[in-house]
C-alpha atoms as a PDB file:
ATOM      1  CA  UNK A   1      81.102  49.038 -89.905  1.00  0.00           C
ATOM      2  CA  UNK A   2      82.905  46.359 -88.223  1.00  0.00           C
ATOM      3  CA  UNK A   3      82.903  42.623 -89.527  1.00  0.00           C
ATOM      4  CA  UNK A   4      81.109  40.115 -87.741  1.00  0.00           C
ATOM      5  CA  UNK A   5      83.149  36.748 -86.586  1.00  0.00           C
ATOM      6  CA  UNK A   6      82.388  34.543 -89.401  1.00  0.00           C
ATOM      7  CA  UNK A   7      83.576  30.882 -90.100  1.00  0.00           C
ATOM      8  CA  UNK A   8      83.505  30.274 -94.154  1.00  0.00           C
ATOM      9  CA  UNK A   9      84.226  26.464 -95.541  1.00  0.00           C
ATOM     10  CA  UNK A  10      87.146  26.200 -97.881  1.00  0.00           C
ATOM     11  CA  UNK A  11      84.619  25.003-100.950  1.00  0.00           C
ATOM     12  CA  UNK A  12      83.804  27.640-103.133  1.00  0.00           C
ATOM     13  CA  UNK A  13      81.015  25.804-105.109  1.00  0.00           C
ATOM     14  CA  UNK A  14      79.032  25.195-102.169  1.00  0.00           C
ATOM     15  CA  UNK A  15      79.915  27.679 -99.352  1.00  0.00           C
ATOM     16  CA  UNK A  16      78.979  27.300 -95.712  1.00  0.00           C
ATOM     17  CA  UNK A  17      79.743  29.367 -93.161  1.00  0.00           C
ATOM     18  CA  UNK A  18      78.541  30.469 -89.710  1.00  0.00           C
ATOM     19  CA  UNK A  19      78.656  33.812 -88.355  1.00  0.00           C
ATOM     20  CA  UNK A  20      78.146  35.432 -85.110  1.00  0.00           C
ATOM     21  CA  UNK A  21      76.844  39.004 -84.569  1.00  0.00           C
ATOM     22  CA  UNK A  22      76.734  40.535 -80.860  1.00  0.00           C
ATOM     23  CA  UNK A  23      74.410  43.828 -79.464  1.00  0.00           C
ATOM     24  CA  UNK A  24      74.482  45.756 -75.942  1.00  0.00           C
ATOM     25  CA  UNK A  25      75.445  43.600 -72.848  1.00  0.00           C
ATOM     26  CA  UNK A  26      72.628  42.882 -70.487  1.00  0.00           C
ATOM     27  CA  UNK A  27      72.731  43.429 -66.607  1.00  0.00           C
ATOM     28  CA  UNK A  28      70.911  40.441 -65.152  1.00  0.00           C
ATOM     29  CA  UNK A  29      72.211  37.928 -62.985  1.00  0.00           C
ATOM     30  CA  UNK A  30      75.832  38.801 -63.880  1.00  0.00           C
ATOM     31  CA  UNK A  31      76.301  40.269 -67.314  1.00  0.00           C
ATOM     32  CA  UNK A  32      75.323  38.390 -70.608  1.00  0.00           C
ATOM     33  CA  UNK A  33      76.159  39.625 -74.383  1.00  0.00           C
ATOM     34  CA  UNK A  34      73.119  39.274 -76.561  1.00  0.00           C
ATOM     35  CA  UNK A  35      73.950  37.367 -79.778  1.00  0.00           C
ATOM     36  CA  UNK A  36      72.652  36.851 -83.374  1.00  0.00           C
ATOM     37  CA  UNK A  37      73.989  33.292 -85.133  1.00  0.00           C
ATOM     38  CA  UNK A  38      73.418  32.165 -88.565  1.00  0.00           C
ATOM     39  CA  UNK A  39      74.416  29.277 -90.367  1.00  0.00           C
ATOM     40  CA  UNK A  40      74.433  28.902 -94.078  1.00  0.00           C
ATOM     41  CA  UNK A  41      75.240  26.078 -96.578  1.00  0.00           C
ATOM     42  CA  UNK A  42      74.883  26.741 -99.914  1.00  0.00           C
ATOM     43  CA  UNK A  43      71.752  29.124-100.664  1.00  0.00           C
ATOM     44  CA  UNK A  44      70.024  27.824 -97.495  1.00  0.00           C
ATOM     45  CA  UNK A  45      69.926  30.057 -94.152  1.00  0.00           C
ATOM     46  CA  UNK A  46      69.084  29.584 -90.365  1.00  0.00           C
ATOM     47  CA  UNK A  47      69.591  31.661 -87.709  1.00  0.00           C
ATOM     48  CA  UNK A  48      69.357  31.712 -83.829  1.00  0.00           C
ATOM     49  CA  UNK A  49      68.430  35.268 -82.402  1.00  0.00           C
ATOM     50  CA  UNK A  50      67.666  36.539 -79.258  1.00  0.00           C
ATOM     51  CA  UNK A  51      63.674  37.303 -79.731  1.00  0.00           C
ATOM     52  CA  UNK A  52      61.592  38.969 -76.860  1.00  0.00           C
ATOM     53  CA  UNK A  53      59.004  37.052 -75.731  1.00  0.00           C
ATOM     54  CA  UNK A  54      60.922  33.617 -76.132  1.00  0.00           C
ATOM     55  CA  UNK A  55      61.875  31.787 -72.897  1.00  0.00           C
ATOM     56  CA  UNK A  56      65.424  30.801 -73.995  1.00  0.00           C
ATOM     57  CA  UNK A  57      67.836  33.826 -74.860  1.00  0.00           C
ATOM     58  CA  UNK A  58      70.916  33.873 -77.204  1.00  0.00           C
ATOM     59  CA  UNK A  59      73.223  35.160 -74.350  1.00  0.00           C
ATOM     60  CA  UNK A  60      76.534  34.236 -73.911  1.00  0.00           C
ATOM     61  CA  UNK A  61      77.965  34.898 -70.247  1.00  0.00           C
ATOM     62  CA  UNK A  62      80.410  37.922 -69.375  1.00  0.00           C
ATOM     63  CA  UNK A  63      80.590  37.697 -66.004  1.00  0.00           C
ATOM     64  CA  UNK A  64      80.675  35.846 -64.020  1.00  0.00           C
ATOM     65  CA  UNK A  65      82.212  33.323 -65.954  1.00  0.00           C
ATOM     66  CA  UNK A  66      83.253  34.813 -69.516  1.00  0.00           C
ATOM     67  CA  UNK A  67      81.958  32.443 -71.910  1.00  0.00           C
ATOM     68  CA  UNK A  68      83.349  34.510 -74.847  1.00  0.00           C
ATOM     69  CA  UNK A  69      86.585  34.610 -73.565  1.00  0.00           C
ATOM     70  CA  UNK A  70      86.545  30.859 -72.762  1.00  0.00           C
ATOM     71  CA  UNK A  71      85.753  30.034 -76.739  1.00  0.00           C
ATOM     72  CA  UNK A  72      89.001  32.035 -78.032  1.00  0.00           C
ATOM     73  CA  UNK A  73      91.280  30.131 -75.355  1.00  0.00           C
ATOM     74  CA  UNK A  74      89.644  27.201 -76.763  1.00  0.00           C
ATOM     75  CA  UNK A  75      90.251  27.963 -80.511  1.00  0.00           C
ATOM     76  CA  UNK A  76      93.964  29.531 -79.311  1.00  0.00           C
ATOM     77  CA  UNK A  77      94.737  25.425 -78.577  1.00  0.00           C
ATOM     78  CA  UNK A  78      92.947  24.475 -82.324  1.00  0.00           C
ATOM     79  CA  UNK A  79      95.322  27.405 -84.249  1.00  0.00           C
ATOM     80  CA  UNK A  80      98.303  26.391 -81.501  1.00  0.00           C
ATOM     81  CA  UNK A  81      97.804  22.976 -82.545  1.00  0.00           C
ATOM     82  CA  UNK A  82      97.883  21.959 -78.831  1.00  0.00           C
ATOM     83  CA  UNK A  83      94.337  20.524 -79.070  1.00  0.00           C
ATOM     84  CA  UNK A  84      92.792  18.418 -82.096  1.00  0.00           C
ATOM     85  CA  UNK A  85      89.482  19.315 -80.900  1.00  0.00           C
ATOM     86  CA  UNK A  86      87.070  21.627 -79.554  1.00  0.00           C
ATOM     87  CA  UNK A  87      83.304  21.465 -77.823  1.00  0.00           C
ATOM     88  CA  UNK A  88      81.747  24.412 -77.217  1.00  0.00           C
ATOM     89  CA  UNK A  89      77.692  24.538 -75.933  1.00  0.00           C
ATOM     90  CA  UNK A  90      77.013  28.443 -73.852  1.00  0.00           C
ATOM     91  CA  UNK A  91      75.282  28.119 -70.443  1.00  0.00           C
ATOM     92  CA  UNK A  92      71.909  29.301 -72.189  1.00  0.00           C
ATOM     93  CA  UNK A  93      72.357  26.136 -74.515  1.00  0.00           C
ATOM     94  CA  UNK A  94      71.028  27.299 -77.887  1.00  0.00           C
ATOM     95  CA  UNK A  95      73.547  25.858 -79.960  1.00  0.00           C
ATOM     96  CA  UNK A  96      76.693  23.809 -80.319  1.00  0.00           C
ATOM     97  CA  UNK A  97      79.879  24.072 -81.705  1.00  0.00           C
ATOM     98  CA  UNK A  98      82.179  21.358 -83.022  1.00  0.00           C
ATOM     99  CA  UNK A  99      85.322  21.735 -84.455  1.00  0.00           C
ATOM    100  CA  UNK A 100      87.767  18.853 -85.160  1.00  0.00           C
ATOM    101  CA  UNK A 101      90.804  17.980 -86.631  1.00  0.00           C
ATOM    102  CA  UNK A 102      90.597  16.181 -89.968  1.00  0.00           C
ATOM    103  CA  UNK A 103      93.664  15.131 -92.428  1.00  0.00           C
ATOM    104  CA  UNK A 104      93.082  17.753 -94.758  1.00  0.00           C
ATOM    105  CA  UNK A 105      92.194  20.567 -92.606  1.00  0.00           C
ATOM    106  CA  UNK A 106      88.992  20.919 -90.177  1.00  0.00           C
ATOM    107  CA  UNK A 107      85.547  20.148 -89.746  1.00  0.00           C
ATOM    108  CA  UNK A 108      83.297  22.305 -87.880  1.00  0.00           C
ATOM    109  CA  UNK A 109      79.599  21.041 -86.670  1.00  0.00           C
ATOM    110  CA  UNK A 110      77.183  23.465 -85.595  1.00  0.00           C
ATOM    111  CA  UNK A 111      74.140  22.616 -84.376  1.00  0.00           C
ATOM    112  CA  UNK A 112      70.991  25.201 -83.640  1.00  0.00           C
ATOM    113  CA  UNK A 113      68.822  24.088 -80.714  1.00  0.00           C
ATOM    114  CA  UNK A 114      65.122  25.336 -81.802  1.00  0.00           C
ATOM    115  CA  UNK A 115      63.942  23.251 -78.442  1.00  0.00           C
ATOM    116  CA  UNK A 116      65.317  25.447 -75.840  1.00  0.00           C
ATOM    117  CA  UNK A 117      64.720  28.659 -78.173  1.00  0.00           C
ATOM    118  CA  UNK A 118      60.917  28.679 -77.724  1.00  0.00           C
ATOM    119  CA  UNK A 119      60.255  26.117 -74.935  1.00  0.00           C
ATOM    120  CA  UNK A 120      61.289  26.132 -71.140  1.00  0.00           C
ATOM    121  CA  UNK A 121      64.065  22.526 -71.634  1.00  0.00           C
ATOM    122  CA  UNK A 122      66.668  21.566 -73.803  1.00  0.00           C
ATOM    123  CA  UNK A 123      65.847  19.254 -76.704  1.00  0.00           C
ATOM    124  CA  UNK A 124      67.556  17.507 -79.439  1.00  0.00           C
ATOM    125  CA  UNK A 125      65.318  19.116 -82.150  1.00  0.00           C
ATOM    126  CA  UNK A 126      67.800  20.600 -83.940  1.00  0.00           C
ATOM    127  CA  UNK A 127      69.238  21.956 -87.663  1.00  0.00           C
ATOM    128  CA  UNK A 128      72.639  22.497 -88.615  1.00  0.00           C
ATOM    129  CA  UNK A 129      75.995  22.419 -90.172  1.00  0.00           C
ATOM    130  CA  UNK A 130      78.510  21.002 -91.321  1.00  0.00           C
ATOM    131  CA  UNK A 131      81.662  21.768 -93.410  1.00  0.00           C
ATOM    132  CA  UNK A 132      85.515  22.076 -93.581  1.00  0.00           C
ATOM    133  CA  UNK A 133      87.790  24.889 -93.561  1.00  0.00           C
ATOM    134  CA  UNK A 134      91.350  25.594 -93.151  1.00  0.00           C
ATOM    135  CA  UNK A 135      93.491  26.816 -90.358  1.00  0.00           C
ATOM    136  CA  UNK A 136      93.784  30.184 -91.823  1.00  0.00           C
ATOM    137  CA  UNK A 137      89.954  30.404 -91.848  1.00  0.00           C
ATOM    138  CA  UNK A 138      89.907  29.265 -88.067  1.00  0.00           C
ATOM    139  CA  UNK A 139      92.529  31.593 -87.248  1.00  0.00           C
ATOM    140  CA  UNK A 140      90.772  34.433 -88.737  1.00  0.00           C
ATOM    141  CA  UNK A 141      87.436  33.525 -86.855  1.00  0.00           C
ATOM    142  CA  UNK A 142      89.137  33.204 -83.844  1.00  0.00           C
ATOM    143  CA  UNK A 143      91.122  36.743 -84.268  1.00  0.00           C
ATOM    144  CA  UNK A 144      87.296  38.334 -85.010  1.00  0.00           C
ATOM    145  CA  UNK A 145      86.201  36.462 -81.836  1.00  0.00           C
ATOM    146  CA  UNK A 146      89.098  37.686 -79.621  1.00  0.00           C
ATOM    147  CA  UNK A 147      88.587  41.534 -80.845  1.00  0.00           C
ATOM    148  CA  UNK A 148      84.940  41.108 -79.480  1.00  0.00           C
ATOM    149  CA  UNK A 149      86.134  39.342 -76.879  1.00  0.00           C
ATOM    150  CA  UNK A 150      88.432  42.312 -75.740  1.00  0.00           C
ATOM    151  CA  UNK A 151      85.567  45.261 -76.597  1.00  0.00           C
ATOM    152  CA  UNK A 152      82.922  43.738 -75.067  1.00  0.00           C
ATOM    153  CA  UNK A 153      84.926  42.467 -72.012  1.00  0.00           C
ATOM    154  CA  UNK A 154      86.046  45.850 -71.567  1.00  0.00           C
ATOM    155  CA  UNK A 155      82.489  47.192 -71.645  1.00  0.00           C
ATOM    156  CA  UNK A 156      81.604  44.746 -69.054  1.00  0.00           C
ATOM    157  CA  UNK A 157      84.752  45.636 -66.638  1.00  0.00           C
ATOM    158  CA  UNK A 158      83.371  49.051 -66.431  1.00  0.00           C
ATOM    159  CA  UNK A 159      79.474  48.487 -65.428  1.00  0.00           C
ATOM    160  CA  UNK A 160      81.017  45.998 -62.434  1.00  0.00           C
END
């Protein structure tokens, strides 16, 4: 079984992490990869997944614009150290992901929109987290990221 992209705080007391877990791509109105994201700080869990019957979906886009793809360029610039920063919110806005540069390492903010999960608009009502890591943390997320990136990307270049 393959591991799932996961970003892991560097506290061991009180870990937090968030972690990412993809299914089959979806043909409709270019090409979308279904996603399941959890966030965890300490023993408490919350999780964003793609629910039938729900107006908004946990799709990120594959075509035509590869929002996947565009997140691993992003966190190539973090790991680089080209970029002290990154925003990242998918065109089916269910959550957001902050990452910034701190003196000591990074911080990473990740919001969970619950508003546009089960109603037809974005909305601030949110939960999240928030926590620091290292750079060999972010690296290894990003690595995880840019093997699904290249399967599912692949996948998507042959139904096209």
């Amino acid at each position: 079984m393959r591991a799932m992209p996961k970003l892991v705080s560097d506290d061991r007391e009180v870990s937090s992490a968030l972690a990412i877990e993809f299914s089959q791509v979806v043909s409709r109105s270019g090409l979308w990869l279904p996603y399941r994201l959890e966030i965890t700080a300490g023993h408490r869990r919350a999780a964003l997944e793609d629910t039938d019957g729900q107006i908004g979906r946990c799709w990120l886009g594959l075509s035509p614009q590869d929002e996947l793809g565009h997140l691993v360029r992003r966190l190539d610039t973090l790991v680089a150290g080209t970029a002290p920063r990154l925003r990242f919110e998918p065109a089916e806005p269910n959550f957001s992901l902050e990452i910034e540069r701190a003196p000591e390492g990074w911080v990473v903010v990740c919001w969970l929109d619950a508003g546009n999960q089960i109603s037809d608009h974005f909305t601030w009502d949110a939960m999240g987290v928030r926590f620091f890591t290292n750079l060999t943390a972010l690296g290894e997320f990003r690595d995880a990221l840019a093997r699904e990136s290249s399967r599912w990307s692949n996948g998507a270049a042959e139904r096209r």
